[in-house]
PDB file of N, CA and C in Angstrom:
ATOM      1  N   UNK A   1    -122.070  -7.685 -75.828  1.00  0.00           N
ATOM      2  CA  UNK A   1    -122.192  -8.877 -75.065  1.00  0.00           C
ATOM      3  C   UNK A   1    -121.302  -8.899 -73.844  1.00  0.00           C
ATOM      4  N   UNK A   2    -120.373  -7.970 -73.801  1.00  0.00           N
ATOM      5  CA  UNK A   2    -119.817  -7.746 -72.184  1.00  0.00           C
ATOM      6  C   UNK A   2    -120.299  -7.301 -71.171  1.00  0.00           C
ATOM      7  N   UNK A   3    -119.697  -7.698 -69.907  1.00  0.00           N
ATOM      8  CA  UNK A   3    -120.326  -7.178 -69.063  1.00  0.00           C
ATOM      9  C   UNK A   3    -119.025  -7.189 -67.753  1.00  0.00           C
ATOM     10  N   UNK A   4    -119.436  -5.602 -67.296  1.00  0.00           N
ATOM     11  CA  UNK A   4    -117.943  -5.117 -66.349  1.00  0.00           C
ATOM     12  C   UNK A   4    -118.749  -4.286 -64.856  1.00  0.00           C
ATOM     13  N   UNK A   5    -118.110  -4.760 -64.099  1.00  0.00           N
ATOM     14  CA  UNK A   5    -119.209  -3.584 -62.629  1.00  0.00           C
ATOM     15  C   UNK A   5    -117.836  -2.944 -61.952  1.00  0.00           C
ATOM     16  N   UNK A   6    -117.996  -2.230 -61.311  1.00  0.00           N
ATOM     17  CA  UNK A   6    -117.016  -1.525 -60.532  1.00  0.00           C
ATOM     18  C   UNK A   6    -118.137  -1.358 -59.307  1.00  0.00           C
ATOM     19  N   UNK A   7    -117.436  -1.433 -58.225  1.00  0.00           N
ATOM     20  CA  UNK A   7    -118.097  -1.425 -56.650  1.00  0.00           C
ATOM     21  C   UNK A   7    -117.400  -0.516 -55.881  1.00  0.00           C
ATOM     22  N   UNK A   8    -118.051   0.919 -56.282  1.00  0.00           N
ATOM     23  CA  UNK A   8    -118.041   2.010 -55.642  1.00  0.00           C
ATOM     24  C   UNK A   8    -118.356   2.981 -54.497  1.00  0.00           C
ATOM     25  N   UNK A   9    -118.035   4.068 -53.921  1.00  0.00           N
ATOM     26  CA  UNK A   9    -118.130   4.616 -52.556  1.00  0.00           C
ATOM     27  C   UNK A   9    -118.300   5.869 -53.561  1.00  0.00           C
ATOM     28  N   UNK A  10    -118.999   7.010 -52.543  1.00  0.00           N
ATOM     29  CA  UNK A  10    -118.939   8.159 -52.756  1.00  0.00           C
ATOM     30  C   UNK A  10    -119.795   9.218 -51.864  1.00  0.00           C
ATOM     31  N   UNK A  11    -118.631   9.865 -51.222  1.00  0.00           N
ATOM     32  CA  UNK A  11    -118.498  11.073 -50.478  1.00  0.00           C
ATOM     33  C   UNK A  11    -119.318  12.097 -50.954  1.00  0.00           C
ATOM     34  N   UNK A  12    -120.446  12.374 -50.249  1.00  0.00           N
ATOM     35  CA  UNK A  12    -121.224  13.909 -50.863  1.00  0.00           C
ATOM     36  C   UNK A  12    -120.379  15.248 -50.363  1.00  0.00           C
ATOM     37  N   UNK A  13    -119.990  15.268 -49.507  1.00  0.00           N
ATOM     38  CA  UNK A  13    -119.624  16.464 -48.729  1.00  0.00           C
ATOM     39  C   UNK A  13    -118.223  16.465 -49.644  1.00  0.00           C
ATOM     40  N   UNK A  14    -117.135  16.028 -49.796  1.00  0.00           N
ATOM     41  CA  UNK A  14    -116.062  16.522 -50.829  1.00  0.00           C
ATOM     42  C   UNK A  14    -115.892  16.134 -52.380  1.00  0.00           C
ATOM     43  N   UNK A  15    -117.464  15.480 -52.737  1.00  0.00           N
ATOM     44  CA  UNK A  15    -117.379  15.432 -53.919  1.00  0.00           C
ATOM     45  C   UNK A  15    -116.232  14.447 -54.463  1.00  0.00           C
ATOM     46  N   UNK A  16    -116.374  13.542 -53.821  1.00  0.00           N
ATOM     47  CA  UNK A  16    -115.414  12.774 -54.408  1.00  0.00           C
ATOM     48  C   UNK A  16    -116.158  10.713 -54.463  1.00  0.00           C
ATOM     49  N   UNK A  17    -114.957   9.732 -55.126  1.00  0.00           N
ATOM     50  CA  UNK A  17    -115.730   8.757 -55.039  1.00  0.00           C
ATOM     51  C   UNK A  17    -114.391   7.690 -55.518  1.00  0.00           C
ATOM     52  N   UNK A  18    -114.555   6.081 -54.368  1.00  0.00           N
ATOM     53  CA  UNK A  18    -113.235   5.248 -54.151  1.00  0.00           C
ATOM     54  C   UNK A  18    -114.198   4.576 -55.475  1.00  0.00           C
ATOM     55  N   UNK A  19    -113.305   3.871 -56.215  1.00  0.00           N
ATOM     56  CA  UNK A  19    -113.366   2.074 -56.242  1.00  0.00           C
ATOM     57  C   UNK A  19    -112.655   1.112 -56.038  1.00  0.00           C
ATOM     58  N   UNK A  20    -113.727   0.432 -55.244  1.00  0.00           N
ATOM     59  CA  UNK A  20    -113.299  -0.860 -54.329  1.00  0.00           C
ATOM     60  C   UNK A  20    -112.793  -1.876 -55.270  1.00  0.00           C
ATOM     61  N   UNK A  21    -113.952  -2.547 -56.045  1.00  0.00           N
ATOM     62  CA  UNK A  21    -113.007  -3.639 -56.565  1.00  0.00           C
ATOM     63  C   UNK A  21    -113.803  -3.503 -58.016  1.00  0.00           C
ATOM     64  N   UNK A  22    -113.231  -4.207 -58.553  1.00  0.00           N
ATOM     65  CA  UNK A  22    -114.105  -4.426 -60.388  1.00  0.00           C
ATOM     66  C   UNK A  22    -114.661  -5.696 -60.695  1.00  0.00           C
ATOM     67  N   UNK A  23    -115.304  -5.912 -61.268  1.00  0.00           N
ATOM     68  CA  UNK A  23    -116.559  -7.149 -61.441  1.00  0.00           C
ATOM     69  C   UNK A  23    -116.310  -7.305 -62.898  1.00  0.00           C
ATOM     70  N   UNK A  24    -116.195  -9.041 -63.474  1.00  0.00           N
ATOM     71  CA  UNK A  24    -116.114  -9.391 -64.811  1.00  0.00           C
ATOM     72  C   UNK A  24    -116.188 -10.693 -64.729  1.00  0.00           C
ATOM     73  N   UNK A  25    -117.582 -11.268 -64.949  1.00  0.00           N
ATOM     74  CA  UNK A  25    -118.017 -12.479 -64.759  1.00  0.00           C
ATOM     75  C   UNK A  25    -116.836 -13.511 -65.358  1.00  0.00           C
ATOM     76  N   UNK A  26    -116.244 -12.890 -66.785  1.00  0.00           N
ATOM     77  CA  UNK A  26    -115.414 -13.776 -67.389  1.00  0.00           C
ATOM     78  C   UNK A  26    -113.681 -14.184 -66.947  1.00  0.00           C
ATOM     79  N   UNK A  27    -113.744 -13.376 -65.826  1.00  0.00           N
ATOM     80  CA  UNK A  27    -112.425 -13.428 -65.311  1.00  0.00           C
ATOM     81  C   UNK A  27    -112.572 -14.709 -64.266  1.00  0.00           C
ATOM     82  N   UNK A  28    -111.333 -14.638 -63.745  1.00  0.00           N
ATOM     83  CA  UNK A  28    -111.267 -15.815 -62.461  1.00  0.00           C
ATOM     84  C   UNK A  28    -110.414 -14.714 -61.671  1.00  0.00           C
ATOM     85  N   UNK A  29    -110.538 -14.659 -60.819  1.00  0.00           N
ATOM     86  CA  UNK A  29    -111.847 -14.238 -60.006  1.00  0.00           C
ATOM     87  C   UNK A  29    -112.619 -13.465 -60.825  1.00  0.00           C
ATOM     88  N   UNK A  30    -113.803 -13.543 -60.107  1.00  0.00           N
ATOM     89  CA  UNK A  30    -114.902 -12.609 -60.878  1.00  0.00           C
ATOM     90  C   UNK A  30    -114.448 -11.363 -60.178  1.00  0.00           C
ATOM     91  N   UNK A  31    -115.263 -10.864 -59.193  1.00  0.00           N
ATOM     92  CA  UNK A  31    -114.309  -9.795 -58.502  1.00  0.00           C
ATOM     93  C   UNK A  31    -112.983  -9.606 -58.016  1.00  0.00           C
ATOM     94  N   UNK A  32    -112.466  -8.497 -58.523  1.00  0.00           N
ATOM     95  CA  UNK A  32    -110.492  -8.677 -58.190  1.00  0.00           C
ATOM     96  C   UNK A  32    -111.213  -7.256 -57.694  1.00  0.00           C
ATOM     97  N   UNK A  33    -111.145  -6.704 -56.258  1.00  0.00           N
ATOM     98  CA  UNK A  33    -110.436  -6.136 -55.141  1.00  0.00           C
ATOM     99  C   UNK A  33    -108.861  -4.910 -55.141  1.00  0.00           C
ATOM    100  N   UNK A  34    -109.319  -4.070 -55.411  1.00  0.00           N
ATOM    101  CA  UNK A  34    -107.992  -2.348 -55.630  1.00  0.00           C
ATOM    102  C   UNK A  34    -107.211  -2.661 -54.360  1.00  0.00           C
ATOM    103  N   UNK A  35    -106.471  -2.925 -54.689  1.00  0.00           N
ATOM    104  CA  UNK A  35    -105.170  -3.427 -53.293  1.00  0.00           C
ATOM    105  C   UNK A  35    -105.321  -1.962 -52.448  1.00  0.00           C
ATOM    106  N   UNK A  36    -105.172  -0.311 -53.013  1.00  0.00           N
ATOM    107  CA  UNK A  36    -104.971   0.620 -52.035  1.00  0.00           C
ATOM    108  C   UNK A  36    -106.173   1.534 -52.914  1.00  0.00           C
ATOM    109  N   UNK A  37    -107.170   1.548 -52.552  1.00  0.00           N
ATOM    110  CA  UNK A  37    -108.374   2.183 -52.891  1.00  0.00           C
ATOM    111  C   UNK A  37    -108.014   3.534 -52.601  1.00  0.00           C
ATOM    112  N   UNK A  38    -108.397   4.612 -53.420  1.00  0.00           N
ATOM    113  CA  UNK A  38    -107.589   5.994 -53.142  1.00  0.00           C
ATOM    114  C   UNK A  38    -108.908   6.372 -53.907  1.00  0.00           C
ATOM    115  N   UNK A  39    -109.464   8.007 -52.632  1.00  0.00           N
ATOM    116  CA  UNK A  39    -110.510   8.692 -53.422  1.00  0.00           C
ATOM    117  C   UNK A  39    -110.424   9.716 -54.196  1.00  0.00           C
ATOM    118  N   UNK A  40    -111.115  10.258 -55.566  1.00  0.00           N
ATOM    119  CA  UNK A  40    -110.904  11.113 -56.312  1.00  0.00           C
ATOM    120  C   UNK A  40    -111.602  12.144 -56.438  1.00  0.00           C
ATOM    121  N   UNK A  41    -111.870  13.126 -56.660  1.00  0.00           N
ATOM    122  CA  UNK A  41    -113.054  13.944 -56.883  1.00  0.00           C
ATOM    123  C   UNK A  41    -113.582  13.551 -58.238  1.00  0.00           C
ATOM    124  N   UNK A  42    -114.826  13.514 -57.974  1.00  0.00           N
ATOM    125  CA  UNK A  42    -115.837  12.909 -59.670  1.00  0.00           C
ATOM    126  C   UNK A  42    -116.022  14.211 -60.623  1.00  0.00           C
ATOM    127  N   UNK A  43    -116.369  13.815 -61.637  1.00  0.00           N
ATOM    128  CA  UNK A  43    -116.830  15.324 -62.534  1.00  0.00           C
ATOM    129  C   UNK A  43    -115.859  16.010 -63.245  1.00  0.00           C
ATOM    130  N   UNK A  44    -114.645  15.452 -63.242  1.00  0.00           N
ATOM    131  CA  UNK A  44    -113.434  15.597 -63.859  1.00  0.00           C
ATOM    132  C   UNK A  44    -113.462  15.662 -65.059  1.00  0.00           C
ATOM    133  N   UNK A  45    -113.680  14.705 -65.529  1.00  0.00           N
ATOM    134  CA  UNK A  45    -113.478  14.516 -67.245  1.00  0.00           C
ATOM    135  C   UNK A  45    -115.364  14.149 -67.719  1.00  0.00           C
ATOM    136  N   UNK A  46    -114.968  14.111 -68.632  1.00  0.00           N
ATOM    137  CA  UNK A  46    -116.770  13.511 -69.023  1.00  0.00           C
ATOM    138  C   UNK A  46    -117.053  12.160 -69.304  1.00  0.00           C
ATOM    139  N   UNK A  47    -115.740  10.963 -69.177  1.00  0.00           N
ATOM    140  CA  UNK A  47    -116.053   9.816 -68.784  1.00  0.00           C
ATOM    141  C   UNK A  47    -116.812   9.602 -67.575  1.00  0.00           C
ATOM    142  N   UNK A  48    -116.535  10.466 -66.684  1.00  0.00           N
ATOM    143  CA  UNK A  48    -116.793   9.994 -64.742  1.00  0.00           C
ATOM    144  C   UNK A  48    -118.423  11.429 -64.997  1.00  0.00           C
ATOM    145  N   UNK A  49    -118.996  11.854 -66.070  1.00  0.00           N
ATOM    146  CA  UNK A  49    -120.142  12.176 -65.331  1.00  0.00           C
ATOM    147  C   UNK A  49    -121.092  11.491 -65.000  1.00  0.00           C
ATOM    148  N   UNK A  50    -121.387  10.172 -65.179  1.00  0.00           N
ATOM    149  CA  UNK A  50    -122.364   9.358 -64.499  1.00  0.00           C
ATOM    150  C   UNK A  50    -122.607   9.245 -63.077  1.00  0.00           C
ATOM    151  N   UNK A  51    -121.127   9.779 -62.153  1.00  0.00           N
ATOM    152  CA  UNK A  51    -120.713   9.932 -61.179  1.00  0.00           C
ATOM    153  C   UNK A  51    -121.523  11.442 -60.889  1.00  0.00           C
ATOM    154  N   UNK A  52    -121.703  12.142 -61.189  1.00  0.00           N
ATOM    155  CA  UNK A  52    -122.045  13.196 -60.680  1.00  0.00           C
ATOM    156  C   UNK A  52    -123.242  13.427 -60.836  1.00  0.00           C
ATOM    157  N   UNK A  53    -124.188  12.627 -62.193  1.00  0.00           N
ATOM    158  CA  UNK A  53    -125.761  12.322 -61.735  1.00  0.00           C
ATOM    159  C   UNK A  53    -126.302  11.320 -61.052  1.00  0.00           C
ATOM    160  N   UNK A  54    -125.629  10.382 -60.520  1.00  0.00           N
ATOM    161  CA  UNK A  54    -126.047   9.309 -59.040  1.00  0.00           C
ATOM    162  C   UNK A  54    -125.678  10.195 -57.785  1.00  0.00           C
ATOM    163  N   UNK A  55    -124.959  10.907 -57.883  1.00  0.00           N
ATOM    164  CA  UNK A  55    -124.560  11.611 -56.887  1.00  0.00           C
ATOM    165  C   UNK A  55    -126.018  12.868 -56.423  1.00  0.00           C
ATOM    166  N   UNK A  56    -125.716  13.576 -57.573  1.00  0.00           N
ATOM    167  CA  UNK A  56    -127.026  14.590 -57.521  1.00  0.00           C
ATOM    168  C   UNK A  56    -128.616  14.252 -57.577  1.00  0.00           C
ATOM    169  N   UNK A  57    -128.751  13.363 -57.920  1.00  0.00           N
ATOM    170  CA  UNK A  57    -130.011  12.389 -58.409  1.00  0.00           C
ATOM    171  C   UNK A  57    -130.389  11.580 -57.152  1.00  0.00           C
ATOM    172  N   UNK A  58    -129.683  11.063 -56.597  1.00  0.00           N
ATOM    173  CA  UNK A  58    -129.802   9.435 -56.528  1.00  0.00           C
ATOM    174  C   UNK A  58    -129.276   9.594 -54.800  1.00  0.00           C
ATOM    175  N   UNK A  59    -127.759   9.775 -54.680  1.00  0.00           N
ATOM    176  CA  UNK A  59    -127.280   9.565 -53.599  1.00  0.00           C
ATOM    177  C   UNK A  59    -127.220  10.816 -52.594  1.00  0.00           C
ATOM    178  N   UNK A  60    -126.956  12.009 -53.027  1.00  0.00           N
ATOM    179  CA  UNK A  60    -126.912  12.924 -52.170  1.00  0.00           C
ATOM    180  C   UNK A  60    -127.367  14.307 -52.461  1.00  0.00           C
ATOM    181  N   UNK A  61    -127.742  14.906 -51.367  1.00  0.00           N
ATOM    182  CA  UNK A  61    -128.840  16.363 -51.220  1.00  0.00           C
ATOM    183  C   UNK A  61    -128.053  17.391 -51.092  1.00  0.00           C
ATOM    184  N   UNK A  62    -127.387  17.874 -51.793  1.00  0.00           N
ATOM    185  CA  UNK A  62    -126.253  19.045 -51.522  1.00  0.00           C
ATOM    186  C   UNK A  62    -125.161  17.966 -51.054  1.00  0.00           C
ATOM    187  N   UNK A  63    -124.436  18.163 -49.731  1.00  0.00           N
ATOM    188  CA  UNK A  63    -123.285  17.909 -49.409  1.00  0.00           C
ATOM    189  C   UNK A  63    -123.328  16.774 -48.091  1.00  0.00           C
ATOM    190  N   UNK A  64    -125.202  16.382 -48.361  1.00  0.00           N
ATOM    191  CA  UNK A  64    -125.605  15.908 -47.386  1.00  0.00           C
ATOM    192  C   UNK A  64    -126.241  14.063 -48.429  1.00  0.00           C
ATOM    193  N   UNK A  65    -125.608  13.231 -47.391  1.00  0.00           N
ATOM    194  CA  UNK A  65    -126.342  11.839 -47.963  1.00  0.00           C
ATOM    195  C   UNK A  65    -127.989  11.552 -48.043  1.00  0.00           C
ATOM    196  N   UNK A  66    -128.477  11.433 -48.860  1.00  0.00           N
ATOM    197  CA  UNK A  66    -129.789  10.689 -48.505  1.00  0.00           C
ATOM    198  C   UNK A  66    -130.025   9.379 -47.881  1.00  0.00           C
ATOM    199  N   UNK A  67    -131.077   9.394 -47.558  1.00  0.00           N
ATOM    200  CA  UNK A  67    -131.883   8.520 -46.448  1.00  0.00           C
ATOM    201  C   UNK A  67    -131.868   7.253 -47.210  1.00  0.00           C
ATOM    202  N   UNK A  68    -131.353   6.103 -46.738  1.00  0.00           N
ATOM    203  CA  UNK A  68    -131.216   4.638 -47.761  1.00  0.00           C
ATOM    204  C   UNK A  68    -133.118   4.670 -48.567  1.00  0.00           C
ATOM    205  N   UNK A  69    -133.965   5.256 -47.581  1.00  0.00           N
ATOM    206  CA  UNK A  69    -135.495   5.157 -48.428  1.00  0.00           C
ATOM    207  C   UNK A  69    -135.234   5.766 -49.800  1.00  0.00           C
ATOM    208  N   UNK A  70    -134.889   7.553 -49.483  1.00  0.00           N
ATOM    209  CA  UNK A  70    -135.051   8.059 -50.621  1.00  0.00           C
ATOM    210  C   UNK A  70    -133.977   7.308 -51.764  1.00  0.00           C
ATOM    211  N   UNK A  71    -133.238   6.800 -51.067  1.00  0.00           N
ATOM    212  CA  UNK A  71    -131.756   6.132 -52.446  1.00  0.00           C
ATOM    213  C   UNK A  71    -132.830   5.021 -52.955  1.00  0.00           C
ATOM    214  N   UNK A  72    -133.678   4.015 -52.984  1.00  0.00           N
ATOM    215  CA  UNK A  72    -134.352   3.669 -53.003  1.00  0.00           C
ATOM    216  C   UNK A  72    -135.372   3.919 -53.966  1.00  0.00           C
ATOM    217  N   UNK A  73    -136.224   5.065 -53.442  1.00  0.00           N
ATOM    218  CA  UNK A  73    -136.884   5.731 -54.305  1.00  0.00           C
ATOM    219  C   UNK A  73    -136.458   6.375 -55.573  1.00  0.00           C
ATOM    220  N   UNK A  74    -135.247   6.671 -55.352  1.00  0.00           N
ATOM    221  CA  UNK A  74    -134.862   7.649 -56.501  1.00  0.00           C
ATOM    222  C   UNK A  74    -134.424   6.597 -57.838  1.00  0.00           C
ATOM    223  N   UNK A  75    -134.102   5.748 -57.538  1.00  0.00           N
ATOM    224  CA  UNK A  75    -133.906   4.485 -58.066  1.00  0.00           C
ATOM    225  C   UNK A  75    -134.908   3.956 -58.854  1.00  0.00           C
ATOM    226  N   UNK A  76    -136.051   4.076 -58.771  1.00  0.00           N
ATOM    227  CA  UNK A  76    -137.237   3.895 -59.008  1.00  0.00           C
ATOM    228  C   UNK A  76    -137.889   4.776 -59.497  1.00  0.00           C
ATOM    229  N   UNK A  77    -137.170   5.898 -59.481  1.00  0.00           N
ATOM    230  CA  UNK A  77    -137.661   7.157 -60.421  1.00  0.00           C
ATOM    231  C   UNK A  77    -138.651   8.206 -59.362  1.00  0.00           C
ATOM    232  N   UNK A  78    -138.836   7.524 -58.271  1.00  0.00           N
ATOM    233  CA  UNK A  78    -140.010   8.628 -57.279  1.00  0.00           C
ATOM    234  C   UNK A  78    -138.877   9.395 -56.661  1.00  0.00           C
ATOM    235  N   UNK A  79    -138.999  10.748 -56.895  1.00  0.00           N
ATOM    236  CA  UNK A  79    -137.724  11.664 -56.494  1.00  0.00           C
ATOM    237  C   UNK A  79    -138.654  12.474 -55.207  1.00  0.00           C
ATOM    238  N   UNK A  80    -138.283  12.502 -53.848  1.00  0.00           N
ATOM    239  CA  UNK A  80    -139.067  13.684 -53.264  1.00  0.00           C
ATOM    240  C   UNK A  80    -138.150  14.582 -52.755  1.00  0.00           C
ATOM    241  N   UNK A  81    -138.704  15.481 -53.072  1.00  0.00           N
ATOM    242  CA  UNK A  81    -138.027  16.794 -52.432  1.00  0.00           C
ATOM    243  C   UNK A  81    -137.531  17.417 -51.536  1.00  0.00           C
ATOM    244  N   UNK A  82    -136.612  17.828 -51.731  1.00  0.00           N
ATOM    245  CA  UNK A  82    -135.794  18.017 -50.393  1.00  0.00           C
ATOM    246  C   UNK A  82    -136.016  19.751 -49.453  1.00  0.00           C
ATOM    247  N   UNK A  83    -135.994  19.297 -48.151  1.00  0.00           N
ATOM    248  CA  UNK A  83    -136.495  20.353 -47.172  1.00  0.00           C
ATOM    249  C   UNK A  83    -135.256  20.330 -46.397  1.00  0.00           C
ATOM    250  N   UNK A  84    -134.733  21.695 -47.020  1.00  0.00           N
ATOM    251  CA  UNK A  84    -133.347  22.400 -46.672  1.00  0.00           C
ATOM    252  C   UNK A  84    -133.369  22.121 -44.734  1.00  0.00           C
ATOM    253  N   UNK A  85    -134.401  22.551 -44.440  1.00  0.00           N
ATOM    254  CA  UNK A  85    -134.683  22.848 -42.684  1.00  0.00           C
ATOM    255  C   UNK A  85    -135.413  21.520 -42.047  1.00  0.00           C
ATOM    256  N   UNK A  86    -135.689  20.094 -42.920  1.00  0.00           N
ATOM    257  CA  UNK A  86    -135.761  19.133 -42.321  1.00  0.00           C
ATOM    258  C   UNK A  86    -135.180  18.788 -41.079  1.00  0.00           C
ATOM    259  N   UNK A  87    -133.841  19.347 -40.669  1.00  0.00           N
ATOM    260  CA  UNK A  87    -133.097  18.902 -39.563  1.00  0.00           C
ATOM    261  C   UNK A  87    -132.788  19.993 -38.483  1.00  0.00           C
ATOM    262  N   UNK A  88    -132.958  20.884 -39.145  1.00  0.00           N
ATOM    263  CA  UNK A  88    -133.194  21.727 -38.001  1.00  0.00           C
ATOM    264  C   UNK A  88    -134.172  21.815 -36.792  1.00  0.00           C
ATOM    265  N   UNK A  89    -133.622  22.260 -36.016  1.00  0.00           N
ATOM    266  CA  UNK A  89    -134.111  22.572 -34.827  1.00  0.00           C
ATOM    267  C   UNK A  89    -134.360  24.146 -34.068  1.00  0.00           C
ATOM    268  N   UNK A  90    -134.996  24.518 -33.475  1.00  0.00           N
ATOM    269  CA  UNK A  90    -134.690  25.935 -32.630  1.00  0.00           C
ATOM    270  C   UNK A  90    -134.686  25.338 -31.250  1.00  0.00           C
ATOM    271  N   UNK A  91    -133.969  24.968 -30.575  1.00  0.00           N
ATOM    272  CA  UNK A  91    -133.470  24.944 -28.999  1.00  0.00           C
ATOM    273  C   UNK A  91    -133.464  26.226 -28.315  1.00  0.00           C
ATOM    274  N   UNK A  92    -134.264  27.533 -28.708  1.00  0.00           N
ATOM    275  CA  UNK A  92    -134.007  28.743 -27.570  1.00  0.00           C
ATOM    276  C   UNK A  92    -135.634  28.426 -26.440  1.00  0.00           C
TER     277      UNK A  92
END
């Protein structure tokens, strides 16, 4: 019957991820706010792997963020595939 949120950030490119503040409807304040938010690398222990399948899943393509659509989609379970050379260019 509890219920707890944490309001998180997370860095694809160093693999890492802040939390901002923590959420607990039953508190006063509901949200209490990390006075000096400091980032960690995720994947550490096997409490924080949930962190590393939103990450791989959900939020980012290698070392690269996804598109707020695909975060979206992936959310929803429609995963599309990623095209390594989407962003490339040849300028010769």
């Amino acid at each position: 019957g509890g219920y707890r949120a944490t309001f998180e950030g997370i860095r694809c490119a160093t693999k890492e991820f802040v939390i901002y503040a923590y959420g607990d409807p039953k508190r006063d304040p509901a949200v209490r706010k990390v006075k000096a938010p400091k980032w960690k690398k995720y994947g550490r222990t096997k409490r924080a792997d949930y962190r590393v399948e939103l990450a791989h899943d959900i939020f980012c393509t290698g070392e690269i963020p996804r598109q707020l659509r695909q975060i979206k989609q992936g959310v929803k379970g429609l995963f599309e595939a990623h095209n390594p050379f989407d962003n490339w260019t040849n300028d010769d």
